[in-house]
N, C-alpha and C. Protein backbone atom coordinates (compact mmCIF):
# COMPACT_ATOMS: atom_id res chain seq x y z
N UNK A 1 -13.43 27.44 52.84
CA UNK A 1 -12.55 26.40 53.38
C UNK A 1 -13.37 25.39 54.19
N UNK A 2 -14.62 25.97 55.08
CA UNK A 2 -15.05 25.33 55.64
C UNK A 2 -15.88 23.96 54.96
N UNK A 3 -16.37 24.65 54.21
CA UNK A 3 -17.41 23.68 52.50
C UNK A 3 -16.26 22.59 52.36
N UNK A 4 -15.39 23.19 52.20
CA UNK A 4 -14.38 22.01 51.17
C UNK A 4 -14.00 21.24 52.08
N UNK A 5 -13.97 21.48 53.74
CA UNK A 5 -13.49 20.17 54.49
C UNK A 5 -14.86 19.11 54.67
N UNK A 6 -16.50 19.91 54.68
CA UNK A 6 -17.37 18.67 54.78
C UNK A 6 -17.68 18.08 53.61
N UNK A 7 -16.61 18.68 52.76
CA UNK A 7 -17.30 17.62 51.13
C UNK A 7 -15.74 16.59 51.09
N UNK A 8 -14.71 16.66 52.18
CA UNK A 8 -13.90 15.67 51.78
C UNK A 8 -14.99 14.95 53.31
N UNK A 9 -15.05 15.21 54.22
CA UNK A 9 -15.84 14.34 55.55
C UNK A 9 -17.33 13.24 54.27
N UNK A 10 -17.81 14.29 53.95
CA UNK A 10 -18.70 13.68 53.31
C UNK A 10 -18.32 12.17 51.77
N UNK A 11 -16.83 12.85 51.49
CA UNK A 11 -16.33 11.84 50.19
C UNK A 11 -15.98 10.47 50.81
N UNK A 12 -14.82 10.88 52.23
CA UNK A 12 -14.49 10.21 53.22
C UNK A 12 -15.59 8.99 53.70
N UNK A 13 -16.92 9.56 54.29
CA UNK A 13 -18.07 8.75 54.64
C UNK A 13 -18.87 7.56 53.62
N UNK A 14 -18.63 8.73 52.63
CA UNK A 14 -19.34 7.69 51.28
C UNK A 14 -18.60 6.45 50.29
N UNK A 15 -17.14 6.62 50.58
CA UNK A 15 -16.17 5.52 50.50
C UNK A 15 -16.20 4.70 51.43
N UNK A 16 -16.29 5.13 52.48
CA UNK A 16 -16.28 3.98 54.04
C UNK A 16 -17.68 2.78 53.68
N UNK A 17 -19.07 3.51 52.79
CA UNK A 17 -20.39 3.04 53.03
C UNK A 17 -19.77 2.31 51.99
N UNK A 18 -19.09 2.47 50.30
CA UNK A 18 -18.71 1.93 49.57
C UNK A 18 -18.27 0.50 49.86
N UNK A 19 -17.18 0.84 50.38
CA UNK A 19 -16.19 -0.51 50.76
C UNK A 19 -16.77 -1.34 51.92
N UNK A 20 -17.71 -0.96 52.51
CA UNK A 20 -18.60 -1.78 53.85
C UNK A 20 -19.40 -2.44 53.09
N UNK A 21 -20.29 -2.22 51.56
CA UNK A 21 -20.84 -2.54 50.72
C UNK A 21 -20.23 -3.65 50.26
């Protein structure tokens, strides 16, 4: 459970860098 919440933190982060892009 713990894995699967830093790979949505991590999906979360890498959309934010996306759309700042």
């Amino acid at each position: 459970m713990l894995m699967f919440t830093e790979f949505c933190h991590i999906i979360s982060y890498i959309r934010s860098c996306i759309y700042l892009m």
